[in-house]
N, C-alpha and C. Protein backbone atom coordinates (compact mmCIF):
# COMPACT_ATOMS: atom_id res chain seq x y z
N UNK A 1 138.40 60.33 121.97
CA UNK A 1 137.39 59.75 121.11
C UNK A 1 137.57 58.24 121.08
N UNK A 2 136.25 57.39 121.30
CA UNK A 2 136.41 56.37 120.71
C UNK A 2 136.20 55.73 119.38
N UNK A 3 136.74 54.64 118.92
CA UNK A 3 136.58 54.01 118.39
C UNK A 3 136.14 52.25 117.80
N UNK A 4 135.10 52.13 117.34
CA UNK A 4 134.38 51.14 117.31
C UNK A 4 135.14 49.95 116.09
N UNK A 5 135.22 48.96 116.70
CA UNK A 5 135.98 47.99 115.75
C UNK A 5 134.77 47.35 114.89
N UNK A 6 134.96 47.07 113.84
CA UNK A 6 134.20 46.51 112.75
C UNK A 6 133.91 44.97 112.74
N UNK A 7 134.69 44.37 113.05
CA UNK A 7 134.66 42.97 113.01
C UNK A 7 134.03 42.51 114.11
N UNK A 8 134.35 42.85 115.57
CA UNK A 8 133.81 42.90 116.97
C UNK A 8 133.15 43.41 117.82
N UNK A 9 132.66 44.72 116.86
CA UNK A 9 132.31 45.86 118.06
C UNK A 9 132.92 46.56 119.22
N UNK A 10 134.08 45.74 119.56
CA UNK A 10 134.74 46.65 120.40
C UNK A 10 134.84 47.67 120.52
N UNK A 11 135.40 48.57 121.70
CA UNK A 11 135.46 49.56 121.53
C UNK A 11 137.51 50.24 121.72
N UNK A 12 137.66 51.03 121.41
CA UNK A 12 139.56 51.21 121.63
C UNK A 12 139.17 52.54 121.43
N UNK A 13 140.55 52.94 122.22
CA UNK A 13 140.95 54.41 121.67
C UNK A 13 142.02 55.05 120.50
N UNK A 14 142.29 56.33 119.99
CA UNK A 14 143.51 56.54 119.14
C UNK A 14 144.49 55.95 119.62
N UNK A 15 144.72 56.02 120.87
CA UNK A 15 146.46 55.95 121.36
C UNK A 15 146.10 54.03 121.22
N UNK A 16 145.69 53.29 121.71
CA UNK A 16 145.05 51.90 121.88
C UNK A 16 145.41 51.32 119.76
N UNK A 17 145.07 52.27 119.28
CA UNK A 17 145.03 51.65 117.58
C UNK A 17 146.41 51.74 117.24
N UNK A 18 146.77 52.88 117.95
CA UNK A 18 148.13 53.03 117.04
C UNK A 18 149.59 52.63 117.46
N UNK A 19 149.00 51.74 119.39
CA UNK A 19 150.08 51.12 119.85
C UNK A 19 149.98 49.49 119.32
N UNK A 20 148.50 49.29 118.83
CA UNK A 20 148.55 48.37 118.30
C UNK A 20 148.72 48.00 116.93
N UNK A 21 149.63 48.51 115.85
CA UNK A 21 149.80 49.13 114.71
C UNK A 21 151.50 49.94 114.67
N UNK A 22 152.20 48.76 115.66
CA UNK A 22 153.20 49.95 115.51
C UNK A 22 154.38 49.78 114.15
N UNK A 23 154.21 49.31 113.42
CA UNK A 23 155.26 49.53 112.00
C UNK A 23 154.30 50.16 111.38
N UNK A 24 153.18 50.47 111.11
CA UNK A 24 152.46 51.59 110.61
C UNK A 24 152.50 53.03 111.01
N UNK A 25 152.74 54.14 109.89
CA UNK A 25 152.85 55.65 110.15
C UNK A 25 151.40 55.64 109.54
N UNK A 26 150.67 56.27 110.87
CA UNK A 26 149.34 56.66 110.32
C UNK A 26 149.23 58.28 110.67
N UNK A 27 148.62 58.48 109.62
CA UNK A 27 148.62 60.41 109.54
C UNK A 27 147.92 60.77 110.89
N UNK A 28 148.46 62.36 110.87
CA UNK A 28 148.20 62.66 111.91
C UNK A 28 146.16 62.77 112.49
N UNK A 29 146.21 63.62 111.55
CA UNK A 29 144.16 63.79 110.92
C UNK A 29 144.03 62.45 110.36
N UNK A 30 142.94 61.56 110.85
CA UNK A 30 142.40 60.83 110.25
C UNK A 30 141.26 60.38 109.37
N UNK A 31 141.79 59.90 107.93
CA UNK A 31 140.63 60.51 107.24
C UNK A 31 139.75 59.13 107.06
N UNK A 32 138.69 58.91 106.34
CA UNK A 32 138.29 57.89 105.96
C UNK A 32 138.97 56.85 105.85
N UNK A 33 139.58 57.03 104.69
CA UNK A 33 140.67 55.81 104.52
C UNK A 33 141.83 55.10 105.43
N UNK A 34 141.91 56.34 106.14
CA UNK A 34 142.77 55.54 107.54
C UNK A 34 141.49 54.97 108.70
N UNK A 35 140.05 55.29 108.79
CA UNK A 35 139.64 54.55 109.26
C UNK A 35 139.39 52.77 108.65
N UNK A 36 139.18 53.14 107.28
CA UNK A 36 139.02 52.22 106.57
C UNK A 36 140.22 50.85 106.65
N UNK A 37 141.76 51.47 106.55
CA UNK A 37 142.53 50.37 107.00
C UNK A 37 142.46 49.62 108.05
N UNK A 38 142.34 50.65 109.36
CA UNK A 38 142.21 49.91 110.41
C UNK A 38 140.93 49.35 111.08
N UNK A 39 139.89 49.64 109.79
CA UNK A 39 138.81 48.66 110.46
C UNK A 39 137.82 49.06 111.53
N UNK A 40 138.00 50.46 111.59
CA UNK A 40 137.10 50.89 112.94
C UNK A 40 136.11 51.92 112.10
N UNK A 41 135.52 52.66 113.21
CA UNK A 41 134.25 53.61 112.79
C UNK A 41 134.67 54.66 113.96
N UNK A 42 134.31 55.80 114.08
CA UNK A 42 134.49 56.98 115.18
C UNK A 42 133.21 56.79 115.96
N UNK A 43 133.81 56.97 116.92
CA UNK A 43 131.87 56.75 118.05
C UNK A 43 131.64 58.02 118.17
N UNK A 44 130.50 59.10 118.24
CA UNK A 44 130.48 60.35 118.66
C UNK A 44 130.02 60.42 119.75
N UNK A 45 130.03 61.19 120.65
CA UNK A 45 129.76 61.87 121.72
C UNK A 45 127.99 61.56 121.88
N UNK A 46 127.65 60.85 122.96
CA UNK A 46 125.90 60.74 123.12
C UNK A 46 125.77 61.75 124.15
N UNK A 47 124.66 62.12 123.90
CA UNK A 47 123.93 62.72 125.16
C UNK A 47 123.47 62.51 126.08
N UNK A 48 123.67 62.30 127.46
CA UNK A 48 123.58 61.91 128.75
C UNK A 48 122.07 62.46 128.91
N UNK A 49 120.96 61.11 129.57
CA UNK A 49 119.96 61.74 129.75
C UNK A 49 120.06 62.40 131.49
N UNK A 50 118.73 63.34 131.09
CA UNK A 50 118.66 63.92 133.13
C UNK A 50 118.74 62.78 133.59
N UNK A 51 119.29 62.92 135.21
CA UNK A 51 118.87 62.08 136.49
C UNK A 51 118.37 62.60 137.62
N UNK A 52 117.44 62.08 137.85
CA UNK A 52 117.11 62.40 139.45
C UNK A 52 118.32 62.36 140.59
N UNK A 53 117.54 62.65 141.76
CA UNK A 53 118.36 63.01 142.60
C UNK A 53 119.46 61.63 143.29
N UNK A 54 118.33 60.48 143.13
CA UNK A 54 119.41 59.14 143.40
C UNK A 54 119.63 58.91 142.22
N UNK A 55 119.94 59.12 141.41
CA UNK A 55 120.47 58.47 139.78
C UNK A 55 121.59 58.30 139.27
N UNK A 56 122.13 57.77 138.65
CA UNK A 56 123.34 57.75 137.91
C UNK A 56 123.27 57.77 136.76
N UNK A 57 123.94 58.14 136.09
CA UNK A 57 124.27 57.64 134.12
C UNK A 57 125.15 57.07 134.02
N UNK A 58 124.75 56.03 133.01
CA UNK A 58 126.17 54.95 132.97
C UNK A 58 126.21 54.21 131.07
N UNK A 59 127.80 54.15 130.90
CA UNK A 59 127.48 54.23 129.61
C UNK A 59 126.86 52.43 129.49
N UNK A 60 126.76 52.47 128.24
CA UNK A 60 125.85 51.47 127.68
C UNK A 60 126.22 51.24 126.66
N UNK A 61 127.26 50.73 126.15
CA UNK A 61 127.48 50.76 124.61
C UNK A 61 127.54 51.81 123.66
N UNK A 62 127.59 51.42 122.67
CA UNK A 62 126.78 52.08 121.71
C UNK A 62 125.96 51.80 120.69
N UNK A 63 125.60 52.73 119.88
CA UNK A 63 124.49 52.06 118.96
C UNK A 63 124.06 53.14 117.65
N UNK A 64 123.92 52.58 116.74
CA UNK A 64 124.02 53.04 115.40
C UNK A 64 122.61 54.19 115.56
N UNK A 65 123.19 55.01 114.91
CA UNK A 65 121.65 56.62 115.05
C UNK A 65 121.87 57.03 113.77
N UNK A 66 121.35 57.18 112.57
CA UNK A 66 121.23 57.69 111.09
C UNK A 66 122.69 57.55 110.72
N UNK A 67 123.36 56.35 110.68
CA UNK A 67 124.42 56.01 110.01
C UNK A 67 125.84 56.02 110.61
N UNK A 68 125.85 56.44 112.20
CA UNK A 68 126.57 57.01 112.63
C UNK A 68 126.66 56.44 114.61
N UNK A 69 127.96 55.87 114.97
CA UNK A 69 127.83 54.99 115.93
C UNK A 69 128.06 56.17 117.21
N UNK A 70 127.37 56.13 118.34
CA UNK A 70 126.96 57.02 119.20
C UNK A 70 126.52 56.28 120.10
N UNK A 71 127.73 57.26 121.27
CA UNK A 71 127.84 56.30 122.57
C UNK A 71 126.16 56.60 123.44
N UNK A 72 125.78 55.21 124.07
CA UNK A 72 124.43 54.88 124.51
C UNK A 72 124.42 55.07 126.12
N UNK A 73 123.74 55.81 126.84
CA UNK A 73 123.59 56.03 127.98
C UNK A 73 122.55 55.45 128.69
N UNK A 74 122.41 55.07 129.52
CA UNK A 74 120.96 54.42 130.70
C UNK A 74 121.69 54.84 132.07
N UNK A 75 119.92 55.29 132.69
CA UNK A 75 119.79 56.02 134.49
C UNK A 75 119.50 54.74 134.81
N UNK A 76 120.60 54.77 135.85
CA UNK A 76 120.00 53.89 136.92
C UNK A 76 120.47 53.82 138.28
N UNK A 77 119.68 53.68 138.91
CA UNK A 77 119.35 53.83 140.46
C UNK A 77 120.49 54.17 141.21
N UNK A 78 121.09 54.86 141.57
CA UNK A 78 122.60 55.26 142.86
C UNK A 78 122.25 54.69 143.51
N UNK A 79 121.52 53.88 144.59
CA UNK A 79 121.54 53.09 145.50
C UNK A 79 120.68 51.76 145.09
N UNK A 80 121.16 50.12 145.15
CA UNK A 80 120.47 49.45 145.38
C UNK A 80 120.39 48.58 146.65
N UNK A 81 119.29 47.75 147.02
CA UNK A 81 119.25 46.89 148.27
C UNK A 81 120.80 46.00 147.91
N UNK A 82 121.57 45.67 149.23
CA UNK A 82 122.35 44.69 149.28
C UNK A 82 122.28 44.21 150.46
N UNK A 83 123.55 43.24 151.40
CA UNK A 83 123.82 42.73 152.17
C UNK A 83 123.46 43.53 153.51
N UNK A 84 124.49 44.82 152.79
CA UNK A 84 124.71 45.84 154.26
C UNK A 84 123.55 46.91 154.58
N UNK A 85 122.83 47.24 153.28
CA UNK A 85 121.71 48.19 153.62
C UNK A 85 120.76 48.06 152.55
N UNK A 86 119.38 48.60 152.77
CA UNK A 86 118.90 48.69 151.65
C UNK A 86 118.83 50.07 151.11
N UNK A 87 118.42 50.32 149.66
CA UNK A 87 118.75 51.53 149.35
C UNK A 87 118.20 52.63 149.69
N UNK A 88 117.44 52.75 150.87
CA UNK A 88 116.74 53.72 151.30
C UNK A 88 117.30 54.02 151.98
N UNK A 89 118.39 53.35 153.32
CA UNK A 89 119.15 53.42 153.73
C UNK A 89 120.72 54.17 153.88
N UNK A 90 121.30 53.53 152.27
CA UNK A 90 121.78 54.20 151.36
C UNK A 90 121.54 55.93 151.51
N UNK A 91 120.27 55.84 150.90
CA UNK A 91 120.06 57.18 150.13
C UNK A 91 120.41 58.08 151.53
N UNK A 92 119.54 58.07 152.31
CA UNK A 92 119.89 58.46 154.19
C UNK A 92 120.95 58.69 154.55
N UNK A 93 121.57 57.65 154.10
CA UNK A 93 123.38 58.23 154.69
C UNK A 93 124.01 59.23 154.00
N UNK A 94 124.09 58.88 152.57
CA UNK A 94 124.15 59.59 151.54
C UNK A 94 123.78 61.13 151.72
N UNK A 95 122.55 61.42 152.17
CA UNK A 95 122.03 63.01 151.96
C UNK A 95 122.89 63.26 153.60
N UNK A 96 123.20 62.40 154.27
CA UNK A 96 123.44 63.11 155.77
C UNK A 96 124.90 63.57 155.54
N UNK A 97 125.86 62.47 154.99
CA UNK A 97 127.76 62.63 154.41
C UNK A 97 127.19 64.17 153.77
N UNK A 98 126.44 64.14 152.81
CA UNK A 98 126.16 65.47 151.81
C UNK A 98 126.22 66.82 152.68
N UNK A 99 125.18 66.61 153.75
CA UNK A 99 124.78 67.65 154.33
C UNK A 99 125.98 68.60 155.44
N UNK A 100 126.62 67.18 156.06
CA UNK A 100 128.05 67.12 156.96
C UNK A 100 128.38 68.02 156.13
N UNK A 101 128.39 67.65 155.18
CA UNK A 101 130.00 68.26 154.19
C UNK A 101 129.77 69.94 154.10
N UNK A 102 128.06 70.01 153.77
CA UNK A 102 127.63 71.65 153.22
C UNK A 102 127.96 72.27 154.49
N UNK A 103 127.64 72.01 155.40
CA UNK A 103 127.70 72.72 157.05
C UNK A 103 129.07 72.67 157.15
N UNK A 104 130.12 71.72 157.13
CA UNK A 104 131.12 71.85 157.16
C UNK A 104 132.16 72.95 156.37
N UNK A 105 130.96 73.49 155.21
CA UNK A 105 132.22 74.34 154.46
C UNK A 105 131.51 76.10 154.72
N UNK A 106 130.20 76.22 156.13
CA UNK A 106 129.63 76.99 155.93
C UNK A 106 130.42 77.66 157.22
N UNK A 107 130.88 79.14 156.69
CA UNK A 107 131.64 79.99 157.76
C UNK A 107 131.20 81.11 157.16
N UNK A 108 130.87 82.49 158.05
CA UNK A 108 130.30 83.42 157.88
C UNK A 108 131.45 84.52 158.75
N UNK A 109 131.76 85.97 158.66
CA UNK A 109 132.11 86.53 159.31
C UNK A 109 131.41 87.18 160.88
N UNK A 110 132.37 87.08 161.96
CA UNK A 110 131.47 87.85 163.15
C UNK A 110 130.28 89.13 162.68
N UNK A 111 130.72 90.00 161.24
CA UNK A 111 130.12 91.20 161.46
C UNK A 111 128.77 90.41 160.73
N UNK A 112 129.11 89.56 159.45
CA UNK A 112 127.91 88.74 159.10
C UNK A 112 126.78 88.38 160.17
N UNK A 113 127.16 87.87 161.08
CA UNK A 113 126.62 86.89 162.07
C UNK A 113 125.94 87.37 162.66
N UNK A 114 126.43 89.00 163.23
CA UNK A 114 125.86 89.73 164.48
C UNK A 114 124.82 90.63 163.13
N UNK A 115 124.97 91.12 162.07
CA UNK A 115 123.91 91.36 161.10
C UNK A 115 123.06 91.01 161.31
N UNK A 116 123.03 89.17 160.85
CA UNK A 116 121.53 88.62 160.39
C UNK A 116 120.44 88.30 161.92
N UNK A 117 121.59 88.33 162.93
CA UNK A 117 120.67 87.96 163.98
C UNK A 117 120.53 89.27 164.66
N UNK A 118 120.60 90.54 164.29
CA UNK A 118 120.06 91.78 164.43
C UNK A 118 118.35 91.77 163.23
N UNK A 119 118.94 91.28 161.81
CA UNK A 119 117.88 91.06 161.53
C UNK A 119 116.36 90.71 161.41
N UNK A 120 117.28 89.66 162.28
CA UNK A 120 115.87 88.20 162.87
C UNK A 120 115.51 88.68 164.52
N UNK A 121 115.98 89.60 164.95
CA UNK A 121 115.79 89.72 166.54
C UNK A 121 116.40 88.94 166.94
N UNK A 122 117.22 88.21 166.99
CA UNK A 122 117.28 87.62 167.70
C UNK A 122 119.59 88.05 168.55
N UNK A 123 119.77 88.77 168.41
CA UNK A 123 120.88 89.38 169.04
C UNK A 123 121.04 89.17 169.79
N UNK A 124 120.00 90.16 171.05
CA UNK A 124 119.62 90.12 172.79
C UNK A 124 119.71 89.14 173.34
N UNK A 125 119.25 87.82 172.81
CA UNK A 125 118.76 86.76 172.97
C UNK A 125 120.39 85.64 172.50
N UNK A 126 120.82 86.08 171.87
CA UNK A 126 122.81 85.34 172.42
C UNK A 126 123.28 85.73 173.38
N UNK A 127 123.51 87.52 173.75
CA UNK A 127 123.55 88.03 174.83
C UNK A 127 122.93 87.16 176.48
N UNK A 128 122.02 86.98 176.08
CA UNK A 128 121.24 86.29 176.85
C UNK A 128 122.27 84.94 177.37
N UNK A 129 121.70 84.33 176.24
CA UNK A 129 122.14 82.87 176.02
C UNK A 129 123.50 82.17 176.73
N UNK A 130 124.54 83.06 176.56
CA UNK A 130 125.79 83.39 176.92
C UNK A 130 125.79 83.37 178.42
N UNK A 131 125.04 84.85 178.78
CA UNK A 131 125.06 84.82 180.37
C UNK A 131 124.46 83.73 181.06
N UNK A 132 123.73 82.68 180.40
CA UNK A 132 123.08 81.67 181.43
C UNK A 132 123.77 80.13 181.25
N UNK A 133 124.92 80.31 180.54
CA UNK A 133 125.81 79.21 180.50
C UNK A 133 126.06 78.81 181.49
N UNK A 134 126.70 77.53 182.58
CA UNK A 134 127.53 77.44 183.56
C UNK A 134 128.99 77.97 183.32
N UNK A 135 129.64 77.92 184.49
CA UNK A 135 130.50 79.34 184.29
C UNK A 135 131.73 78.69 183.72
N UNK A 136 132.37 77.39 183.47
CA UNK A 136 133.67 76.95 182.88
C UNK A 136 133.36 77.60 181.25
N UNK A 137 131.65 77.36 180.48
CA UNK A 137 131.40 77.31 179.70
C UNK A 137 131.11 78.89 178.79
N UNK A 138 130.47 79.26 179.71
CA UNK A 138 130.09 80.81 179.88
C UNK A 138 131.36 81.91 179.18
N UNK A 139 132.50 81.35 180.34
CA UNK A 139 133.59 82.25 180.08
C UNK A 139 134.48 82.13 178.35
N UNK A 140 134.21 80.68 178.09
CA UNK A 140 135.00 80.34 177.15
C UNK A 140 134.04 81.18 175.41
N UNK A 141 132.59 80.54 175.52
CA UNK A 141 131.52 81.63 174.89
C UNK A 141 131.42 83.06 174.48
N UNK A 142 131.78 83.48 175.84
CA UNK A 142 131.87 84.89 175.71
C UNK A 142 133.34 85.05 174.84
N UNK A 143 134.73 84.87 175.32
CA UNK A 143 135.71 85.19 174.43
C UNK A 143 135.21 85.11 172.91
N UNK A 144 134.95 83.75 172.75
CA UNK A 144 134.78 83.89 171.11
C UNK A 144 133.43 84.54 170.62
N UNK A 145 132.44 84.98 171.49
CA UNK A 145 131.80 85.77 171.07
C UNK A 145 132.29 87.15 170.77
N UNK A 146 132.85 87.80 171.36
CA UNK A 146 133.62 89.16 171.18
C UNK A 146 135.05 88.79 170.30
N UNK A 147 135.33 88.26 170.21
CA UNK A 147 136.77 88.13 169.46
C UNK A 147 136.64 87.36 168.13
N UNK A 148 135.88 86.52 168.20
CA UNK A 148 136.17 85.67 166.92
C UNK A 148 136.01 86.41 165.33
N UNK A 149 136.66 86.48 164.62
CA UNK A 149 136.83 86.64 163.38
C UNK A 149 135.99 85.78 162.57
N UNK A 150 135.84 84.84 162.52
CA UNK A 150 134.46 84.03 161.76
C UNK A 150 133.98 83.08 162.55
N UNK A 151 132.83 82.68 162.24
CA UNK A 151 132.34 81.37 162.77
C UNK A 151 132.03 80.33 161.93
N UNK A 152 132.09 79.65 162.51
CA UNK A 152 132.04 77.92 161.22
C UNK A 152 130.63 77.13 161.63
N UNK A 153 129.64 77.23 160.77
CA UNK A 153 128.61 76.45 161.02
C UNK A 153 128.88 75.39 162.36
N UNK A 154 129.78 74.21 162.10
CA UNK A 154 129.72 73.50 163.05
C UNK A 154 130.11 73.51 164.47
N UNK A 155 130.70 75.03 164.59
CA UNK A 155 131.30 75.05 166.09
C UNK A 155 130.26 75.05 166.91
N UNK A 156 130.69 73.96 167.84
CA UNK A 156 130.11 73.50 169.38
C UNK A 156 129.49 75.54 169.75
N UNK A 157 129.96 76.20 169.32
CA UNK A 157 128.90 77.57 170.18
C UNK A 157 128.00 77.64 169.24
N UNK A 158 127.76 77.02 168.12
CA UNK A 158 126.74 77.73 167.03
C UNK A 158 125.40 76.62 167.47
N UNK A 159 125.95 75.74 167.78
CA UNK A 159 124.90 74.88 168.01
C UNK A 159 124.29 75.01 169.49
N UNK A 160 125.12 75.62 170.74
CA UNK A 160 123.74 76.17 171.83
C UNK A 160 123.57 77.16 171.24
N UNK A 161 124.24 78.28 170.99
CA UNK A 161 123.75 79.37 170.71
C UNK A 161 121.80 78.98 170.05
N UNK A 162 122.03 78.03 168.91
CA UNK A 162 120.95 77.75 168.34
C UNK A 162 119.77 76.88 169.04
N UNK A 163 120.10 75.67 170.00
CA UNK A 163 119.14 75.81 170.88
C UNK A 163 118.44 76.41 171.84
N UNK A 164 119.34 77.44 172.23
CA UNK A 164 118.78 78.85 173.48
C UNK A 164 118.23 79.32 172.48
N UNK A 165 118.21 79.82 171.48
CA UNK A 165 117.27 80.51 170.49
C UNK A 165 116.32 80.08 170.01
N UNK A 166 115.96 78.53 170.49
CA UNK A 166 115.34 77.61 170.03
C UNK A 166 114.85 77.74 168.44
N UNK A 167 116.06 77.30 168.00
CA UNK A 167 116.33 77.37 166.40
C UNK A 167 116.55 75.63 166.02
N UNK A 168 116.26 75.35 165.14
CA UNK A 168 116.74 73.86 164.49
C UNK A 168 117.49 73.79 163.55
N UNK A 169 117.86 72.94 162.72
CA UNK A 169 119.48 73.04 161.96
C UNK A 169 118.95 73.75 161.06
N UNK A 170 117.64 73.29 160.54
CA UNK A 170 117.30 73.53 159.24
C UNK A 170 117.38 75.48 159.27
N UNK A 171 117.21 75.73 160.34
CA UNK A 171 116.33 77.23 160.40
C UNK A 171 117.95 77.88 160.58
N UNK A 172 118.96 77.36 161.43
CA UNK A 172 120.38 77.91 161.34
C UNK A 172 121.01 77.34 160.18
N UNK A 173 121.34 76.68 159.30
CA UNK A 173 121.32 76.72 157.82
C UNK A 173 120.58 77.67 157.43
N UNK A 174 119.72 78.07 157.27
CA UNK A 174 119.35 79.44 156.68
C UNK A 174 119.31 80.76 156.85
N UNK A 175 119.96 80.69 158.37
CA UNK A 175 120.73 82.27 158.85
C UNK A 175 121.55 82.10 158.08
N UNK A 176 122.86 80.73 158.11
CA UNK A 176 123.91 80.77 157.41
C UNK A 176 124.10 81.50 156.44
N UNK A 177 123.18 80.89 155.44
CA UNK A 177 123.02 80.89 154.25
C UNK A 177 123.03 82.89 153.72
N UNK A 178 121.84 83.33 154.47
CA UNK A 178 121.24 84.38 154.76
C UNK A 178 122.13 85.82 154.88
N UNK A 179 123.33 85.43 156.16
CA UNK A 179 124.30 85.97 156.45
C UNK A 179 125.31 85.93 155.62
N UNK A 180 125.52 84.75 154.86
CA UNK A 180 126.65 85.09 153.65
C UNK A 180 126.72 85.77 152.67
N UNK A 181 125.05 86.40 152.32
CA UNK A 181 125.06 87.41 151.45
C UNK A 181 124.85 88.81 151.62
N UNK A 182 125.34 88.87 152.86
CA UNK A 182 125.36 90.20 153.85
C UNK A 182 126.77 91.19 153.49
């Protein structure tokens, strides 16, 4: 919790009052009157407004609400123009690090995998895919097609696999997705 100083507005914390106060025993519960010695007010807890998807909340002070000092929040923008980019820019990189990251944590099991693309038709068509590899590539494909225990969104086979199927990320993100609740 904070606390609001009277004379300055500042703001401090318990531990902050009472290292500054140290030949004073101040009770453990603090009641009025121990705010009253030391001159402060209790700030309560404000409510963070929504943000959009580039947004931030950031505190803002505080500010008196029916008698009672309450910390002040304002949205504003997660990306602005600077030197190195502008914030559109920003935002772009931003959703792409984001996206890295979701694909990066997306792994499904072989029996998952061979499921959803029984689902979608499209099975025959890895089978396929596989046999028309060149052959350093072909051979290595096939092992982890029959053997592998999971697959990880980003492995180098998920991604031909997905152009011989002529699939796009967006559309294999949503086998992913699809297959994990298999």
């Amino acid at each position: 919790m904070k606390y609001r100083n009277r004379n300055d507005g500042s703001l401090t914390t318990k531990s902050q009052l009472i290292a500054a106060n140290p030949n004073t025993s101040l009770p453990k519960t603090w009641t009025p009157a121990t705010l009253d010695y030391l001159g402060v007010d209790p700030v309560l807890a404000g409510v963070q407004p929504p943000v959009g998807e580039f947004e931030i909340v950031v505190f803002n002070g505080v500010e008196l609400v029916g008698g009672n000092w309450v910390e002040a929040w304002t949205v504003q923008p997660m990306f602005v123009d600077n030197d190195e980019a502008t914030a559109v820019e920003q935002q772009a990189a931003y959703t792409a690090a984001r996206l890295a990251e979701k694909r990066a944590s997306m792994a499904i099991t072989m029996r998952q995998c061979r499921l959803q693309l029984l689902a979608e038709n499209k099975l025959a068509g890895v089978e396929a895919a596989i046999a028309a590899l060149p052959a350093p590539d072909q051979a290595s494909a096939q092992v982890e097609w029959e053997y592998a225990a999971k697959v990880n969104r980003i492995s180098p086979l998920v991604a031909v696999m997905g152009a011989a199927l002529l699939l796009n990320d967006e559309q294999v993100d949503a086998m992913f997705a699809s297959a994990a609740l298999l």
